[in-house]
N, C-alpha and C. Protein backbone atom coordinates (compact mmCIF):
# COMPACT_ATOMS: atom_id res chain seq x y z
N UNK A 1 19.55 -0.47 -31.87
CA UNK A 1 18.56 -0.23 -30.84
C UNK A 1 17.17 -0.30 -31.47
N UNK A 2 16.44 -1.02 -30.76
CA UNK A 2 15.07 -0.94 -31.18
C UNK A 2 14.05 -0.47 -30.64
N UNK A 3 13.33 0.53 -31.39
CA UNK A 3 12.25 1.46 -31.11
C UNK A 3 10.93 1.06 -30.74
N UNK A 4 10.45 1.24 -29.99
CA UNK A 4 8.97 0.46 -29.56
C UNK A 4 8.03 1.10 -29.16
N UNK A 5 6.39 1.32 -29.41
CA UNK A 5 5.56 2.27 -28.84
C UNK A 5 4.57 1.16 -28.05
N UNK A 6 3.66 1.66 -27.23
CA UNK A 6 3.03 0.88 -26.38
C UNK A 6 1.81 2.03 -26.26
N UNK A 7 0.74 1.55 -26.07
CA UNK A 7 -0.46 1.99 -26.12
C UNK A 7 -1.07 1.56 -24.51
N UNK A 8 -0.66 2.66 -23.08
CA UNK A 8 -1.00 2.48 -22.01
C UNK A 8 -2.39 2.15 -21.85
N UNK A 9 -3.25 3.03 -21.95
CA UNK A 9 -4.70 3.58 -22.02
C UNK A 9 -5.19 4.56 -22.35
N UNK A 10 -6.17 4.90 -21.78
CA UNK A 10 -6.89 6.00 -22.46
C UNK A 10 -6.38 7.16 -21.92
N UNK A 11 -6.58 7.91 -22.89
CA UNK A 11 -6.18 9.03 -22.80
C UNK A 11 -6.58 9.99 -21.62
N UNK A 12 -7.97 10.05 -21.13
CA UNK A 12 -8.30 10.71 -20.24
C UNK A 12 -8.05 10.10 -18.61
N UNK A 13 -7.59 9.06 -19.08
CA UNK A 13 -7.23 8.66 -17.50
C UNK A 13 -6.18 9.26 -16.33
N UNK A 14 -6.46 10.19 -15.74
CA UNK A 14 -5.87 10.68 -14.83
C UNK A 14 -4.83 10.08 -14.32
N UNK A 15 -5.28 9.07 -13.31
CA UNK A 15 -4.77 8.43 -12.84
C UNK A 15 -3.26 7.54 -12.82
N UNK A 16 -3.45 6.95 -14.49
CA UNK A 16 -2.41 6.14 -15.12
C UNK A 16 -1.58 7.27 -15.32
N UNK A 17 -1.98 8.66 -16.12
CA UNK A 17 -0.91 9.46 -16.63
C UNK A 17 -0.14 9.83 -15.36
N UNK A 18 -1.17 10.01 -13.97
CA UNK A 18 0.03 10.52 -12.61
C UNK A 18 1.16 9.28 -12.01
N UNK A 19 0.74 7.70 -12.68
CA UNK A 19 1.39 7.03 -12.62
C UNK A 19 3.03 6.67 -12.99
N UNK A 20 2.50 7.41 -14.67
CA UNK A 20 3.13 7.36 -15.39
C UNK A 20 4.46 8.19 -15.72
N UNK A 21 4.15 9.30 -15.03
CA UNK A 21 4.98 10.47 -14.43
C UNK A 21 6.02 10.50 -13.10
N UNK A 22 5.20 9.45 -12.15
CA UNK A 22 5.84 9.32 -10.77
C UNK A 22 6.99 8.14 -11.06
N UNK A 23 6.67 7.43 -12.42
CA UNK A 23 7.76 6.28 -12.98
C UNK A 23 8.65 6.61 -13.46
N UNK A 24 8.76 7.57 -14.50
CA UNK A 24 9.55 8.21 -15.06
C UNK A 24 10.27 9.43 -14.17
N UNK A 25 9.62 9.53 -13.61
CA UNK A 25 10.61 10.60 -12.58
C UNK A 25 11.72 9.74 -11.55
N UNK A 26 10.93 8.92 -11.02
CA UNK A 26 11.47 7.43 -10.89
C UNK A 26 12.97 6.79 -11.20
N UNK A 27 12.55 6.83 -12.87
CA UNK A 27 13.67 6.08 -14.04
C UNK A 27 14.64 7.48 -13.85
N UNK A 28 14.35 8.74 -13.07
CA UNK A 28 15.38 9.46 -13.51
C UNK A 28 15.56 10.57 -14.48
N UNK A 29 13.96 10.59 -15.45
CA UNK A 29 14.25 11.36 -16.58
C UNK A 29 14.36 12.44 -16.34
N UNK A 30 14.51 13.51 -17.63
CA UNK A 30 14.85 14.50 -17.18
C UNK A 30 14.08 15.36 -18.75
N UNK A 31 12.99 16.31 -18.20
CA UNK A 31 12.31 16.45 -19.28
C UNK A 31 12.75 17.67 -20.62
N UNK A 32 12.71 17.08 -21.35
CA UNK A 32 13.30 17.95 -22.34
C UNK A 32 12.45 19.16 -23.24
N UNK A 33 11.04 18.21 -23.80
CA UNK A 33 9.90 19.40 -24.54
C UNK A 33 9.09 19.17 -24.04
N UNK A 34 7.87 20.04 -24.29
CA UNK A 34 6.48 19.47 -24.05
C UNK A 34 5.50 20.05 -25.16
N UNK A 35 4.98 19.79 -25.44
CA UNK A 35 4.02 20.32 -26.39
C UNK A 35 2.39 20.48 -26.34
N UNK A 36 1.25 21.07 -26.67
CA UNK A 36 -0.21 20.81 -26.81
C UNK A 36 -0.59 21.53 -28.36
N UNK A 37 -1.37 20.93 -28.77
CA UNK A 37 -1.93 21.25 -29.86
C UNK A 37 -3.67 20.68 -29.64
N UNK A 38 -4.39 21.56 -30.57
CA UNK A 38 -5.64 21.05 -30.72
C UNK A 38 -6.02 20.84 -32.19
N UNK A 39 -6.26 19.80 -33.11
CA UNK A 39 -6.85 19.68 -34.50
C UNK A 39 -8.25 19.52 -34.25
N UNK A 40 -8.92 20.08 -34.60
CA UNK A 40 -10.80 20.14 -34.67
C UNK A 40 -11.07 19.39 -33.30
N UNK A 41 -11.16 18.20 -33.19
CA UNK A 41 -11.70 17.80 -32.30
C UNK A 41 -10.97 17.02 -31.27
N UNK A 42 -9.59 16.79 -31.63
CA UNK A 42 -8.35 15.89 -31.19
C UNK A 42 -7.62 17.15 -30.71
N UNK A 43 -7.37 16.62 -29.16
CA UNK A 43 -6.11 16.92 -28.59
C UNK A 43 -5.00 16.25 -28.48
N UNK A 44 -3.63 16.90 -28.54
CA UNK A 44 -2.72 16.37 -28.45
C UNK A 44 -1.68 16.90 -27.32
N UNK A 45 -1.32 15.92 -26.91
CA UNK A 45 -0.11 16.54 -25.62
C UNK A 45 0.59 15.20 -25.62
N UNK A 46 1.87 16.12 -26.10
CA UNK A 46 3.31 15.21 -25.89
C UNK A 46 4.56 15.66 -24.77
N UNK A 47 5.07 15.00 -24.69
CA UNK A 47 6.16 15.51 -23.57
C UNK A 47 7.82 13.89 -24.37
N UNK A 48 9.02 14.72 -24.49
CA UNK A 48 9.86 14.31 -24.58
C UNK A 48 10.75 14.42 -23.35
N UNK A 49 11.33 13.06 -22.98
CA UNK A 49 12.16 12.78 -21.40
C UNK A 49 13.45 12.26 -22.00
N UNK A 50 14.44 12.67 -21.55
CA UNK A 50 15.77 11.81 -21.58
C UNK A 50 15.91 10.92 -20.50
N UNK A 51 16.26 9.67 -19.95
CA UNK A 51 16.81 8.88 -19.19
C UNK A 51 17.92 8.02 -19.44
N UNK A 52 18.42 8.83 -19.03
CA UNK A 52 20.45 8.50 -19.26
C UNK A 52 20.61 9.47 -20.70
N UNK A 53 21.40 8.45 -21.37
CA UNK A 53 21.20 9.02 -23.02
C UNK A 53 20.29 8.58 -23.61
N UNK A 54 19.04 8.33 -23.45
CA UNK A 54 18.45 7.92 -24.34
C UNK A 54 16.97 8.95 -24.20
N UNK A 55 16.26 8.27 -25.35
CA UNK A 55 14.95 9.47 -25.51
C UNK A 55 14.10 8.40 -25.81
N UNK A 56 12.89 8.91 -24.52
CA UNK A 56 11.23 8.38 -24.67
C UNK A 56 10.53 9.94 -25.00
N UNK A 57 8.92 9.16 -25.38
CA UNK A 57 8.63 10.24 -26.18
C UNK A 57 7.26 9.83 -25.28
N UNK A 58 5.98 10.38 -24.87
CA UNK A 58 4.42 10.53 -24.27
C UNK A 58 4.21 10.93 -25.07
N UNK A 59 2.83 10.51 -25.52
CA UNK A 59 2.00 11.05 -25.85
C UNK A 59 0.55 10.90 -25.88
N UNK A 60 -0.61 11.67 -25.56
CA UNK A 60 -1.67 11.51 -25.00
C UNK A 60 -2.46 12.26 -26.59
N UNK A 61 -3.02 11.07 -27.07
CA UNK A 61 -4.18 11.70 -28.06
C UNK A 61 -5.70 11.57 -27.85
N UNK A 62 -6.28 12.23 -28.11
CA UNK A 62 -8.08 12.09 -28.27
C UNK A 62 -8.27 10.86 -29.22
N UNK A 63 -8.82 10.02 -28.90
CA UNK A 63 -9.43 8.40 -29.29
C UNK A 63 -8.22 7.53 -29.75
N UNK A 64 -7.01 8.00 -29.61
CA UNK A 64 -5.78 7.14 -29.48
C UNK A 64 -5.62 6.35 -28.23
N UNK A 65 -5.42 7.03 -27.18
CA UNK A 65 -4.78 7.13 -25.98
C UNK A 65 -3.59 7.86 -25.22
N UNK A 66 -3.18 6.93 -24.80
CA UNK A 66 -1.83 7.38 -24.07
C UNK A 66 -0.91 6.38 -24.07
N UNK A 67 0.54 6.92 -24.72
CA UNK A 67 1.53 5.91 -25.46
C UNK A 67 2.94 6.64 -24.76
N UNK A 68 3.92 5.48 -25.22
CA UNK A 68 5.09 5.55 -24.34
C UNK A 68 5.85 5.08 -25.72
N UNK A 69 6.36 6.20 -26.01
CA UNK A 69 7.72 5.19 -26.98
C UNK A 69 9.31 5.90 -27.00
N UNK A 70 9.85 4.81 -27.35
CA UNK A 70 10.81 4.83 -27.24
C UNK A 70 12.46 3.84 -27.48
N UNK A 71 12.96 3.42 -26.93
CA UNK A 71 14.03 2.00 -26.99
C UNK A 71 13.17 1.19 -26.20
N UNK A 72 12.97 0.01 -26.82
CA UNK A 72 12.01 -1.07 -26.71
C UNK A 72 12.21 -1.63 -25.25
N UNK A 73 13.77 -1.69 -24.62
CA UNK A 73 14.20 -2.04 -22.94
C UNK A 73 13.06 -1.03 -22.10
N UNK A 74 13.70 0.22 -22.31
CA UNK A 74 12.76 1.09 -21.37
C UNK A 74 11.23 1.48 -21.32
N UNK A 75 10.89 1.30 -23.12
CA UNK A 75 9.73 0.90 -23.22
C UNK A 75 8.83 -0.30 -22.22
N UNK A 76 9.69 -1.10 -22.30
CA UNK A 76 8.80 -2.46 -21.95
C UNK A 76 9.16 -2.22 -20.30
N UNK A 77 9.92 -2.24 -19.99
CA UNK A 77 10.19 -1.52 -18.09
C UNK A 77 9.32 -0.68 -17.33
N UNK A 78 8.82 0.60 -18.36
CA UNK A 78 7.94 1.32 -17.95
C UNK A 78 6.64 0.71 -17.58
N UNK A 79 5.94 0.20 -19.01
CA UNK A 79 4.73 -0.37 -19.05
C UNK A 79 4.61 -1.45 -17.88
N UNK A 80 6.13 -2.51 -17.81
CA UNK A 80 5.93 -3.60 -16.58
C UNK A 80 5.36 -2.79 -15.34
N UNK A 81 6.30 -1.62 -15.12
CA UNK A 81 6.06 -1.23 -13.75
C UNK A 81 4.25 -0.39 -13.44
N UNK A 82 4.16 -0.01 -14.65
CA UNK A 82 2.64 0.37 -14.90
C UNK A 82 1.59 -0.62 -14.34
N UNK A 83 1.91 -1.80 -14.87
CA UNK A 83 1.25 -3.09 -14.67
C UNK A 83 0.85 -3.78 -12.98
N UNK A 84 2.11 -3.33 -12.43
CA UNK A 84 2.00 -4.17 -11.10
C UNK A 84 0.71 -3.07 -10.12
């Protein structure tokens, strides 16, 4: 299986992340962690989802963005449906 990350957008975008949530709820997942941390000036917020057996991983950083990884199928499924 191959692992794949994807770089949605920015991080502060509202919008995409409520997208991104209504997809994955969508696909079925089913959420497992969530996390926040702050380093000096970087926030971080991750959230781990199962869909089926498998594991995607969010994560939203300060001047990173907002990323989707995971098995490269569901990876690339998500982002398509992001797209339209």
């Amino acid at each position: 299986m191959t692992r794949k990350t994807i770089v949605l957008g920015d991080e502060f975008d509202d919008g995409l992340a409520a997208r991104l949530m209504e997809n994955l709820k969508t696909a079925g997942a089913v959420p497992l962690s969530s996390e926040w941390s702050l380093a000096g000036s970087q926030e971080i917020r991750s959230l781990s989802a199962r869909i089926g057996s498998r594991i995607v991983e969010i994560s939203s950083e300060t001047y990173v963005g907002l990323s989707i990884s995971g098995p490269a199928d569901i990876v690339d499924e998500i982002a398509a449906s992001l797209a339209r």
